[in-house]
Structures are given as structure tokens and as C-alpha cells.
Protein backbone atom coordinates (compact mmCIF):
# COMPACT_ATOMS: atom_id res chain seq x y z
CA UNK A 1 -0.82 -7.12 -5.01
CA UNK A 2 0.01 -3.88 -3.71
CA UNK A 3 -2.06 -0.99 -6.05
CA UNK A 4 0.57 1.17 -7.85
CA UNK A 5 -0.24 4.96 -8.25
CA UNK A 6 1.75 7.47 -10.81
CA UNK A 7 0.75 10.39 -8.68
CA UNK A 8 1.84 8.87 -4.92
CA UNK A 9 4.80 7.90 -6.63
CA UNK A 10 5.74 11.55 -8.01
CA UNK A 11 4.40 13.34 -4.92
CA UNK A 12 6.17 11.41 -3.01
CA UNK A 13 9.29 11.42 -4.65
CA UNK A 14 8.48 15.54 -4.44
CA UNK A 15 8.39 15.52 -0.56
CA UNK A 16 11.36 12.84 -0.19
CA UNK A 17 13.54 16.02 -1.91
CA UNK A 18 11.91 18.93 0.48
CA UNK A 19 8.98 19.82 -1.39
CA UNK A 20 7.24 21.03 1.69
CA UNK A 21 4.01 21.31 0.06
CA UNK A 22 4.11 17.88 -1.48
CA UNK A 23 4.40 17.35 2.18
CA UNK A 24 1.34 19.10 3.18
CA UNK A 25 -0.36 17.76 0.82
CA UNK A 26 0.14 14.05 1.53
CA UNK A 27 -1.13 15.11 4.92
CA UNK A 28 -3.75 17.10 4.03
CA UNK A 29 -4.74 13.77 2.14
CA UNK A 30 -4.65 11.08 4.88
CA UNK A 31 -4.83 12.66 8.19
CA UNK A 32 -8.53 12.34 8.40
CA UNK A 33 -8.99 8.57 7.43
CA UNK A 34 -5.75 7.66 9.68
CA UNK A 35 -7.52 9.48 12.53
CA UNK A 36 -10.64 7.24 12.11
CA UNK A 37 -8.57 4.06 11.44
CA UNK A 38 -6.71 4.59 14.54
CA UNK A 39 -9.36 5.84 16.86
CA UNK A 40 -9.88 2.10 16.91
CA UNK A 41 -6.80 0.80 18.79
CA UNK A 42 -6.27 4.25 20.98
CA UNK A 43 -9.08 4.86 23.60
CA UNK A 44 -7.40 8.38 24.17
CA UNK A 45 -8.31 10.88 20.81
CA UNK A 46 -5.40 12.76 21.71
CA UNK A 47 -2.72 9.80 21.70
CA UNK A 48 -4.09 9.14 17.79
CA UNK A 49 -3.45 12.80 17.02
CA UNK A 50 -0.13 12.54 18.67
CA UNK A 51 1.10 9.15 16.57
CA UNK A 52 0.11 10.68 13.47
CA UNK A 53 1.98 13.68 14.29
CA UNK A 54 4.97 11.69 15.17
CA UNK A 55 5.00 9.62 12.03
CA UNK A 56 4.51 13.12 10.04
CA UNK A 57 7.49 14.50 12.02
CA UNK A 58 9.76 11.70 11.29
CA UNK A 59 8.77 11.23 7.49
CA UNK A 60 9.80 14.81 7.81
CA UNK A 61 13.23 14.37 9.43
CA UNK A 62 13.95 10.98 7.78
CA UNK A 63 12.97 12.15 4.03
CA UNK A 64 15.67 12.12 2.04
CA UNK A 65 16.46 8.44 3.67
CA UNK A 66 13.14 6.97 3.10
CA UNK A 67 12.67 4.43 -0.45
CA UNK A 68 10.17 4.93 -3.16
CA UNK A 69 6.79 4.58 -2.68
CA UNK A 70 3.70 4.12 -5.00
CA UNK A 71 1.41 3.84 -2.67
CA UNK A 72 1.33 6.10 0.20
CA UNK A 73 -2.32 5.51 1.66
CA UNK A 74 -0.78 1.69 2.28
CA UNK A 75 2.56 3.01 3.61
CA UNK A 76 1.26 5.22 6.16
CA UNK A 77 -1.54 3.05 7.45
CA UNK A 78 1.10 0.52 7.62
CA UNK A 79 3.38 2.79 9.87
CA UNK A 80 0.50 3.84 11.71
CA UNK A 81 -1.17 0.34 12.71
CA UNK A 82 2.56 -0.47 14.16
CA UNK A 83 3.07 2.84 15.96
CA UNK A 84 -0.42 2.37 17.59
CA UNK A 85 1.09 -1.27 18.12
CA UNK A 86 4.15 0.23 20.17
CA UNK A 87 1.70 2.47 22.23
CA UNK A 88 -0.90 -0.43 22.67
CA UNK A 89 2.31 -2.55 24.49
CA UNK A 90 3.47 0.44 26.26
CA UNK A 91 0.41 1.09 27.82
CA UNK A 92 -1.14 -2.31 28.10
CA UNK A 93 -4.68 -0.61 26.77
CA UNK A 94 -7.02 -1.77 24.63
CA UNK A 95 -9.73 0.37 22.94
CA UNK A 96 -13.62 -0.55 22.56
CA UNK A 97 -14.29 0.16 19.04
CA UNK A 98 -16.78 2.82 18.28
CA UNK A 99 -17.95 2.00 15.15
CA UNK A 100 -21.04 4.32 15.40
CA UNK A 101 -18.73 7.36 15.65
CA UNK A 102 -16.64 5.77 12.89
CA UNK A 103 -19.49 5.75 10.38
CA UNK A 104 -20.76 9.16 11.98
CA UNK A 105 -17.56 10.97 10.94
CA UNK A 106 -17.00 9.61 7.64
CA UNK A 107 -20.30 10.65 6.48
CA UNK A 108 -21.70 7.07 5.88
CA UNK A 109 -24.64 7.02 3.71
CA UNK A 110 -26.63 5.34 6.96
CA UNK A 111 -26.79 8.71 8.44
CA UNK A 112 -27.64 10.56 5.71
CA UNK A 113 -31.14 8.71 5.20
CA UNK A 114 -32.62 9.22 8.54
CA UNK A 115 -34.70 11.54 9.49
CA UNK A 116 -37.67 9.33 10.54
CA UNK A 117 -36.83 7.59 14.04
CA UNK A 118 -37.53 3.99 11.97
CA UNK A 119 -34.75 4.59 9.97
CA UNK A 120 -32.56 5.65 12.36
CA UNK A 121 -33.69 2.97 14.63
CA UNK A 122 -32.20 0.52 11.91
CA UNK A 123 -29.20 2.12 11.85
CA UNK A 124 -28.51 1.54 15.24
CA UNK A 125 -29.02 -2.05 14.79
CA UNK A 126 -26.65 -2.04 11.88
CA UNK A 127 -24.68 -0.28 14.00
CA UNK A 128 -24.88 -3.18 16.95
CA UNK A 129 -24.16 -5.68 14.70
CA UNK A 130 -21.04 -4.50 13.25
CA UNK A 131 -19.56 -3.38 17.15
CA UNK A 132 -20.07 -7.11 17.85
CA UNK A 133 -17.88 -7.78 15.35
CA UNK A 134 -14.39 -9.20 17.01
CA UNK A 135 -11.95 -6.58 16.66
CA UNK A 136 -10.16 -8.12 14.02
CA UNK A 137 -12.88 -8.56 11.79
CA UNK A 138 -13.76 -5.00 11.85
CA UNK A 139 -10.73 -4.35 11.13
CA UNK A 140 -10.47 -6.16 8.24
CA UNK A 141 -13.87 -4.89 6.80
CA UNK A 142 -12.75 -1.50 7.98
CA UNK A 143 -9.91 -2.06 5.73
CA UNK A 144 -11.22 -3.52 2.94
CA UNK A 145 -14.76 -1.68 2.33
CA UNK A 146 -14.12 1.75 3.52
CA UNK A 147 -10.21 2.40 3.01
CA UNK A 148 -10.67 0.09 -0.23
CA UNK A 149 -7.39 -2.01 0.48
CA UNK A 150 -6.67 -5.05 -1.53
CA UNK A 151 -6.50 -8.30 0.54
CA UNK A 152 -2.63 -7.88 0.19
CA UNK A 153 -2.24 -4.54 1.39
CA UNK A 154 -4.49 -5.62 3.91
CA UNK A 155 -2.33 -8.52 4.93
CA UNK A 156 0.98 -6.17 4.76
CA UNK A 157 -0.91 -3.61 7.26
CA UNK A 158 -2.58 -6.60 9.74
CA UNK A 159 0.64 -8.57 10.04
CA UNK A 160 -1.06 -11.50 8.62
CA UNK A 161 -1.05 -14.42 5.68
CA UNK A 162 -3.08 -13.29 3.03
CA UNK A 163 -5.20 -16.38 3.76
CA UNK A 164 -5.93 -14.97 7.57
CA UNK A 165 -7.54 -11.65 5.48
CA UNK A 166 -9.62 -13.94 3.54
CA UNK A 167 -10.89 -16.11 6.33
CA UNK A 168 -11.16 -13.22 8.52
CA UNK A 169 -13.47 -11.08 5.82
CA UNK A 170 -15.16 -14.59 4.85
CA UNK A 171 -15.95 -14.71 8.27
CA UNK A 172 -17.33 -11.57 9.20
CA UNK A 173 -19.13 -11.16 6.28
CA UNK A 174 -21.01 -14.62 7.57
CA UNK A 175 -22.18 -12.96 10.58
CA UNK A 176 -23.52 -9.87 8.43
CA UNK A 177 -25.42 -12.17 6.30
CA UNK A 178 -27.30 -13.59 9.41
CA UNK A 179 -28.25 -10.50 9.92
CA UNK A 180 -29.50 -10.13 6.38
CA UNK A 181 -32.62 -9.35 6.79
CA UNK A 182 -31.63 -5.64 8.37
CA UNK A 183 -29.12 -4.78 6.08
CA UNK A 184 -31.74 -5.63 3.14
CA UNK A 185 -34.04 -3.07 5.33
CA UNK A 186 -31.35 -0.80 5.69
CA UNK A 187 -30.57 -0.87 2.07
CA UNK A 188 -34.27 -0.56 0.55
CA UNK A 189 -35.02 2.52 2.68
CA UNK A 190 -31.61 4.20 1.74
CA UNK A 191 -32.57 3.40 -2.10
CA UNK A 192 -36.31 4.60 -1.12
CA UNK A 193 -34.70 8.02 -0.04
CA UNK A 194 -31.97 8.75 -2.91
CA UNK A 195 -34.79 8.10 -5.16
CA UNK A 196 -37.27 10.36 -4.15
């Protein structure tokens, strides 16, 4: 189920009647983590900045038309993922995900631990093992464990069953475990350092 929120839907409702800093606010909120999500399907940085600015422009223009919406996170990751979609087709190009720079810019805890070259050596693995990840799968995980989307949302945004989420996260979460013995590496020397 879709996550309701009181404030998306008043802030919302705000910039749907020309509230222009509702509007700048709901930008202010998102751009960053739609920048990282779509880095991933958009080899070119500047294309990214260019769809997000395009879907900005035309909530702008298309406001007062647009329906309710108590959840705007979902909504504009949804418009996003099938903007990217149109530019993907256009173009015919497909991006290499880079992860690394993915955890690197959202401040992931993994690069906040390592200043020894041993940690930071294991963070490169962690690193390799979740770029091997098909692209769907780190999508999904993307999704799910660092833009916290429920498996429906998830679905909605993917253009897939509900059921394809779970298998896909069930999935990738199977390769992680092989790798187990890392993460549990990772993990123990990031605990190691937030307790000292």
C-alpha cells in the first residue's frame, strides 16, 4: 500500500494553487535523491539534471490540472523513472550503474568508517558486490533500503507485479548473503568505530 502523508498532501495541495514556495520546497526536498536515483539509467549527469528540470517545469505549468497527492516522494520518482524511460528509448543508451558514487554522495555510513586502508579496502568489495548486482535488482534494493519504498510503491515506480519486487529483492538479497561473510566484516568494524 501506498504510504499516506498529512504534510505531502497539504503542501501539495499548497503548490497545486500557486504557492510558489510550497513549490520550492517540494524541490528543495527531492531533487537530491532523484538526482542519485536517476544517475542510474542516464550515463550523461547533465541529461538527469535536465529531466528533473523538465518534470519541475511541467508540475509547474500543469498545477492547477494535476490530482491530489499524499505522497509526493512516490509520485515524482514515479514520473521520473518514466521520463528517464522516454530518454533511455530515444537514445537507445544504457547506463553502467555507479553504485560507489551512489553511496559516496549520499553519505553512506561505509564511508564514514574508513580511514584505515583495511576498512576501506572492504568497502570496495561491498562496493563490487552490489555493482554486480543486475540492474534491476539494484534497483529494487535502491528502492527499497535507501529511498525506503514499500514493495507497492516499488511495484507502481518499476512497472512491475508486486510479486516481481518480492522475487527481485528475495533474490538479490540471496546473492548478498553469499557474500555474508564481508558484510558481517563490514558491519563489525562500522560498530567497532561508532563505538569508540
Amino acid at each position: 500500500m501506498i504510504q499516506n502523508s498529512p504534510h505531502d498532501t497539504a503542501i501539495w495541495n499548497a503548490f497545486r494553487l500557486g504557492d510558489k514556495s510550497a513549490y520550492a520546497e517540494i524541490y528543495e526536498l527531492y531533487f537530491d535523491s532523484l538526482y542519485s536515483y536517476g544517475k542510474k539509467f542516464v550515463a550523461d549527469q547533465t541529461q538527469v539534471e535536465d529531466a528533473i528540470q523538465d518534470l519541475f517545469i511541467r508540475l509547474w505549468r500543469n498545477r492547477e490540472g494535476l490530482a491530489s497527492v499524499n505522497n509526493i516522494k512516490f509520485y515524482l520518482f514515479l514520473s521520473l523513472r518514466r521520463d528517464i524511460r522516454r530518454i533511455n528509448e530515444k537514445e537507445k543508451a544504457v547506463e553502467k550503474v555507479d553504485f560507489e558514487s551512489f553511496l559516496i554522495t549520499q553519505n553512506h555510513p561505509a564511508y564514514e568508517y574508513s580511514p584505515d586502508d583495511t576498512e576501506r579496502e572492504l568497502t570496495l568489495k561491498l562496493v563490487t558486490i552490489l555493482k554486480s548486482l543486475p540492474k534491476r535488482q539494484l534497483e529494487a534494493i535502491t528502492l527499497r533500503y535507501y529511498e525506503n519504498f514499500s514493495i507497492a510503491e516499488i511495484a507502481s515506480i518499476m512497472d512491475v507485479s508486486e510479486k516481481t519486487v518480492r522475487n527481485t529483492l528475495h533474490n538479490s538479497l540471496t546473492l548478498l548473503r553469499k557474500n555474508s561473510n564481508l558484510l558481517y566484516s563490514l558491519i563489525k568494524l562500522a560498530l567497532i568505530y561508532l563505538l569508540q
